[in-house]
Protein backbone atom coordinates (compact mmCIF):
# COMPACT_ATOMS: atom_id res chain seq x y z
CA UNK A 1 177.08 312.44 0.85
CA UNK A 2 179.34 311.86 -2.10
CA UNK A 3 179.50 314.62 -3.45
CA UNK A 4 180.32 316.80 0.03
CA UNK A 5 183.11 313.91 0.12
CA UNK A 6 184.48 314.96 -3.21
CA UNK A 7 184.34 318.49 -2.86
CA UNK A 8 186.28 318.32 1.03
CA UNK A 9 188.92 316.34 -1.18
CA UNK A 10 189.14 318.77 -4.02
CA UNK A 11 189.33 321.86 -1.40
CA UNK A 12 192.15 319.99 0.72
CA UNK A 13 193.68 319.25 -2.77
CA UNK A 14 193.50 323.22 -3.22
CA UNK A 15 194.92 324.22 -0.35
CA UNK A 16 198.23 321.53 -0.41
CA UNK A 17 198.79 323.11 -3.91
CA UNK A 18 198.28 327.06 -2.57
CA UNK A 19 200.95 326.27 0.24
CA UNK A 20 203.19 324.64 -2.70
CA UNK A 21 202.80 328.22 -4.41
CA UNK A 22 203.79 329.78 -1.62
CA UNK A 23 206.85 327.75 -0.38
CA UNK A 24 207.95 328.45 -3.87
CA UNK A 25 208.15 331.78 -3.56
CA UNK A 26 209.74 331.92 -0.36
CA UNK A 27 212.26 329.91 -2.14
CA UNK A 28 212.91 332.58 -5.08
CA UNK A 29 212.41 335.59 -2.91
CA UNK A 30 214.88 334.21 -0.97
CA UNK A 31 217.39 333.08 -3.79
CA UNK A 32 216.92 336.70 -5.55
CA UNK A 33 217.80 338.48 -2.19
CA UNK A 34 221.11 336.39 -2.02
CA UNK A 35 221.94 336.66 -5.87
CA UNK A 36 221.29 340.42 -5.18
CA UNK A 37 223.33 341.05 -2.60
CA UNK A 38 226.01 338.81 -4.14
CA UNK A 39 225.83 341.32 -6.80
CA UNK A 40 226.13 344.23 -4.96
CA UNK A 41 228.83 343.23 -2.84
CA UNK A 42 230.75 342.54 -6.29
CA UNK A 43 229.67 345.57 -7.64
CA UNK A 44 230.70 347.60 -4.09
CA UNK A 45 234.02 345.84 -4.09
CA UNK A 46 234.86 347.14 -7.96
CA UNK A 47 233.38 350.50 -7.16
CA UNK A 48 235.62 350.40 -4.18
CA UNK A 49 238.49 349.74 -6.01
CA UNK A 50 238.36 352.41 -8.28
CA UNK A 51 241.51 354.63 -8.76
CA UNK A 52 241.26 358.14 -8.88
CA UNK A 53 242.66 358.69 -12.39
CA UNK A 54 243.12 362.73 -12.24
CA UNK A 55 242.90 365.17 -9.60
CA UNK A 56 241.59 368.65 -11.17
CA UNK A 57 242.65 371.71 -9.65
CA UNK A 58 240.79 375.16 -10.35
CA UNK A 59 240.52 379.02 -9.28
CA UNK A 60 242.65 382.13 -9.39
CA UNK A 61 245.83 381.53 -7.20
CA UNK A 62 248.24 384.40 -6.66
CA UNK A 63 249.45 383.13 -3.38
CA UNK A 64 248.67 379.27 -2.95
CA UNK A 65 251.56 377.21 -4.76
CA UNK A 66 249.77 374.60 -6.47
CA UNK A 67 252.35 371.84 -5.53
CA UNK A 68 251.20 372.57 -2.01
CA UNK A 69 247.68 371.36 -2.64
CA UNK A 70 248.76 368.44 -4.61
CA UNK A 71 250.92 367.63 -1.49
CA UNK A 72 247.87 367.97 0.08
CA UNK A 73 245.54 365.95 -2.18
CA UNK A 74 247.42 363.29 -3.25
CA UNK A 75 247.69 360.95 0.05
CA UNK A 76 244.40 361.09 0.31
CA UNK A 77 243.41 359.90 -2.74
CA UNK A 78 245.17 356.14 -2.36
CA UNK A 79 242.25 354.48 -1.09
CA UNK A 80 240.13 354.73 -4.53
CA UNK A 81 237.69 357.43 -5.82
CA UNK A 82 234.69 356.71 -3.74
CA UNK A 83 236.49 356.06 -0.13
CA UNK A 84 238.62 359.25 -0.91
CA UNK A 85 237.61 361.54 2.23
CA UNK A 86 236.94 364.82 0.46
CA UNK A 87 235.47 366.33 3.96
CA UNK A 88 239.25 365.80 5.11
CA UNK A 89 240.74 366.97 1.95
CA UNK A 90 238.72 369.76 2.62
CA UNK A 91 240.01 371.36 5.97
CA UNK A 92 243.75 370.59 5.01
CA UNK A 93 243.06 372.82 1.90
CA UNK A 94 241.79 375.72 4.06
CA UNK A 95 243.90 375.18 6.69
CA UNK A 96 246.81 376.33 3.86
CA UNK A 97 247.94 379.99 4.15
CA UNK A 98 246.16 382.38 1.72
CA UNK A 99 243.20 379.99 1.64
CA UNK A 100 239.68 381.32 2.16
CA UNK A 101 237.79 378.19 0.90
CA UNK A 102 238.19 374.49 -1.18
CA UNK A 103 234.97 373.02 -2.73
CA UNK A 104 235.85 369.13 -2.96
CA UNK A 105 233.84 367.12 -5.31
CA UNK A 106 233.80 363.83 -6.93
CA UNK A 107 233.41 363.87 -10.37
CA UNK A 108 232.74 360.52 -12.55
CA UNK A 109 233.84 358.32 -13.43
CA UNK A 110 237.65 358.84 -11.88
CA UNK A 111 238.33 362.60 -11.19
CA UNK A 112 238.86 364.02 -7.86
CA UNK A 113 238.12 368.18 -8.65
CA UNK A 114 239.10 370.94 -6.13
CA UNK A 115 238.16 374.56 -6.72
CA UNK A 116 240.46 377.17 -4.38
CA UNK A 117 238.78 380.71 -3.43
CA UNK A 118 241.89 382.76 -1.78
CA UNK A 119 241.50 385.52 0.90
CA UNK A 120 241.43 388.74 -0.60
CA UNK A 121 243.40 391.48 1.64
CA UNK A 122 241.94 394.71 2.33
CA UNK A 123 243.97 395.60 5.21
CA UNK A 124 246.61 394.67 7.52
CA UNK A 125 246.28 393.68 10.89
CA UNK A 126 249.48 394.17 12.38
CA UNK A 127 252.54 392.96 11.20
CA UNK A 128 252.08 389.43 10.73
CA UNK A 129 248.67 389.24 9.29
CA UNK A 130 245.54 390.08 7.27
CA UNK A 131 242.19 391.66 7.27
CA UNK A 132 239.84 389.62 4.66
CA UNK A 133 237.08 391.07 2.55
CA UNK A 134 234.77 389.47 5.00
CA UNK A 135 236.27 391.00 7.89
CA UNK A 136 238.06 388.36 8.84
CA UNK A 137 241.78 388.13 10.22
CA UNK A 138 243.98 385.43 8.60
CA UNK A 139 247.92 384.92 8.77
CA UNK A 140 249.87 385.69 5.40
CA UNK A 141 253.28 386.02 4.26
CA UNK A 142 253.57 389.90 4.37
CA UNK A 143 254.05 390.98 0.79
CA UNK A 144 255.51 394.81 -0.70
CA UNK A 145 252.26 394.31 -3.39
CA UNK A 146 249.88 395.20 0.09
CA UNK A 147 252.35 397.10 1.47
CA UNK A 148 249.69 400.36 1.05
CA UNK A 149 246.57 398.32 2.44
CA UNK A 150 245.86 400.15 5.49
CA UNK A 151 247.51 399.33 8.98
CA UNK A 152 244.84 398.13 11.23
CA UNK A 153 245.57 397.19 15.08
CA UNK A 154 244.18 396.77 18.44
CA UNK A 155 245.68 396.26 21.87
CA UNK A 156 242.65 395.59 23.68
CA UNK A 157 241.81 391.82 21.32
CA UNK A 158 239.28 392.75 19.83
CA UNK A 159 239.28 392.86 15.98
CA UNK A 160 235.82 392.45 15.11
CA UNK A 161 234.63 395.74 16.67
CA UNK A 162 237.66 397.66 15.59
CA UNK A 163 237.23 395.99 12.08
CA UNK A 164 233.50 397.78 11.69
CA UNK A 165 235.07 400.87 12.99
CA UNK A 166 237.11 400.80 9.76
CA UNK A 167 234.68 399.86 7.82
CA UNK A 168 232.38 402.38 8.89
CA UNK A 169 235.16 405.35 8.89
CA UNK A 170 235.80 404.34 5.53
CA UNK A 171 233.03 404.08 3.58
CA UNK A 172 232.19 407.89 5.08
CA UNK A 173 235.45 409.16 3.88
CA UNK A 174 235.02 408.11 0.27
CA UNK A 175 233.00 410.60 -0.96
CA UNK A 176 235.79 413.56 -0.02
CA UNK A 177 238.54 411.48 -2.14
CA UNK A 178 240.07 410.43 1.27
CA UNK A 179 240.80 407.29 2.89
CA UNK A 180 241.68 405.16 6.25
CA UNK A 181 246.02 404.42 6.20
CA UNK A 182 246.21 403.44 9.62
CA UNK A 183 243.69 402.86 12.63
CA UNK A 184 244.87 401.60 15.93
CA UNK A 185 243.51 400.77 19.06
CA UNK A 186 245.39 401.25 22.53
CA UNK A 187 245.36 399.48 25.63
CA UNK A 188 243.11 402.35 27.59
CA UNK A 189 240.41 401.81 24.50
CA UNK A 190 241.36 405.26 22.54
CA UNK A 191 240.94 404.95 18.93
CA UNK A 192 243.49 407.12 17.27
CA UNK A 193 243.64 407.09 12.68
CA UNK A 194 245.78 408.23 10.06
CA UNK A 195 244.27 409.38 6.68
CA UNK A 196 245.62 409.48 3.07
CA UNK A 197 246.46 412.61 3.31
CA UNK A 198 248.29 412.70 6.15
CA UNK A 199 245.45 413.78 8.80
CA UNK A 200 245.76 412.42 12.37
CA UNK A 201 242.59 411.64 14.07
CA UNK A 202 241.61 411.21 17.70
CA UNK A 203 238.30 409.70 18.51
CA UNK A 204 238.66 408.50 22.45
CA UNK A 205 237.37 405.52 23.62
CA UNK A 206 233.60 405.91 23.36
CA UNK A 207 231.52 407.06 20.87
CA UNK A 208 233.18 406.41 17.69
CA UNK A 209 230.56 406.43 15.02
CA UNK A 210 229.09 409.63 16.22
CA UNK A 211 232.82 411.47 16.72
CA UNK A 212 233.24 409.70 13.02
CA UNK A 213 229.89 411.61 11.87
CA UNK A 214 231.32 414.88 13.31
CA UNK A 215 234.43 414.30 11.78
CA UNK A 216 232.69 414.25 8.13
CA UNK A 217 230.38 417.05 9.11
CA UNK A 218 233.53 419.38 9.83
CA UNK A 219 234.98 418.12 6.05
CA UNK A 220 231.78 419.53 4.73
CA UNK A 221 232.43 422.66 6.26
CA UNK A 222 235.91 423.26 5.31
CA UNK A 223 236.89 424.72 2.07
CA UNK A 224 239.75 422.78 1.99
CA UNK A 225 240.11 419.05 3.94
CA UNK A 226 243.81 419.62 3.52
CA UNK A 227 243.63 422.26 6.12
CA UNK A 228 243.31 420.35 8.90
CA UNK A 229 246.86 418.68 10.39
CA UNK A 230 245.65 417.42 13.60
CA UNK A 231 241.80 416.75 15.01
CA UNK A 232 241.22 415.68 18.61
CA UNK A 233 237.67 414.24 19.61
CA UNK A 234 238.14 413.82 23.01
CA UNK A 235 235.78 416.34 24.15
CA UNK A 236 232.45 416.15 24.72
CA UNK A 237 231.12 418.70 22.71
CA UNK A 238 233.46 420.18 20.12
CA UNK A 239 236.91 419.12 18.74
CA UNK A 240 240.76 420.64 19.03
CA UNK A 241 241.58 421.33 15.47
CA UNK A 242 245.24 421.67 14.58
CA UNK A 243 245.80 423.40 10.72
CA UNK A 244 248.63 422.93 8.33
CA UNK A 245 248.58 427.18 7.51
CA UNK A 246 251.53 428.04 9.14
CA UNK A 247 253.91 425.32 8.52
CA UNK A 248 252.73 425.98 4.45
CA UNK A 249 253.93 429.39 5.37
CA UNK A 250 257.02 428.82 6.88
CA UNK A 251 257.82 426.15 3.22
CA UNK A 252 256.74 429.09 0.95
CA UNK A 253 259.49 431.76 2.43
CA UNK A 254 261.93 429.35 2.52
CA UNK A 255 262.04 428.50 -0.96
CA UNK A 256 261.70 432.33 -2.01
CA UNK A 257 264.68 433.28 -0.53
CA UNK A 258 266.20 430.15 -1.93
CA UNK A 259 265.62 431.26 -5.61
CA UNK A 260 266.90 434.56 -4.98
């Protein structure tokens, strides 16, 4: 009887000291979680307060003043290095003329870095604007260096199908040394172009990639491209070819009896 006695007094004496344990790690957990976040929040505030020390500006500009970005980047920057908006940063950048894109990056442990990518012309749309190398129309100060890109328009609004019209009509015309100067769209739909060389072209408005096929076909057959003045593919089976021979005549008398 004693001894059952002893051992009920040793297990309750267990069990008091097990919940001692225990309350005493509740107490550290819990006074590690608060030293924690105490140190985080100190940490957060200095990381908060962080100045951006430089602001690092890269990529080939021909058009984009770089004072204009810094205009740009610098308000945005007061609030410290890691509450600096870059997403915001970003879409002021590209919303700059002659911007295509702006990567926006933090860099540590102070530097703000921006890379620019501009648009790259490869035709005009217009007079007020600019046909990208993605196909894309952006607005640009018109410049004398593009003033031989080729002349793209349309009356009917819309650039993207007139866009692979060009892009089509051009990249079948390379391989006879020619190329696209002008291509315009009216209000009726008829596609009308103006080579290099001083060809006129007149597609319609339906069609257009086979008339552009028949087009090429009819350079293959010529001995001469330079032949042809005028072209009309408004028909629906054949074309109204208008040639350069007699107005090369007319030149070639002329300045015979002028060196007489």
């Amino acid at each position: 009887m004693a001894r059952d006695v002893s051992r009920a007094q040793k297990a309750l004496a267990v069990g008091r000291w097990q919940r001692f344990v225990r309350s005493v790690k509740r107490i550290m957990t819990a006074v590690s979680l608060v030293a924690m976040a105490g140190l985080l929040g100190f940490a957060t505030k200095l990381a908060t307060d962080m100045p951006v020390e430089a602001i690092a500006i890269t990529g080939e500009m021909r058009h984009v003043d770089r004072r204009d970005l810094e205009s740009v980047i610098a308000p945005q920057v007061e609030n410290g290095f890691l509450l600096t908006d870059l997403a915001a940063i970003r879409e002021e950048i590209e919303s700059l003329p002659w911007v295509y894109d702006a990567n926006v990056r933090r860099e540590w442990p102070g530097t703000i870095r921006v890379h620019v990518t501009e648009q790259q012309p490869i035709a005009r749309w217009g007079d007020a604007a600019y046909i990208n190398q993605h196909g894309l129309i952006f607005d640009g100060e018109l410049m004398a260096r593009y003033a031989e890109l080729p002349m793209l328009w349309s009356d009917q609004n819309k650039p993207p199908v007139l866009i692979e019209h060009f892009k089509l009509f051009q990249m079948l015309l390379m391989p006879h040394g020619l190329a696209v100067a002008a291509l315009n769209e009216d209000r009726l739909g008829q596609v009308s172009a103006e080579l290099t060389d001083g060809t006129e072209v007149q597609f319609g408005d339906k069609d257009f990639a086979q008339r552009v096929r028949r087009f090429v076909a009819l350079l293959e057959s010529e001995d001469s491209a330079n032949s042809i003045a005028r072209i009309d593919f408004r028909y629906e089976r054949g074309a109204a070819v208008l040639r350069r021979e007699q107005s090369f005549a007319v030149t070639t008398v002329a300045r015979e009896q002028g060196g007489r």
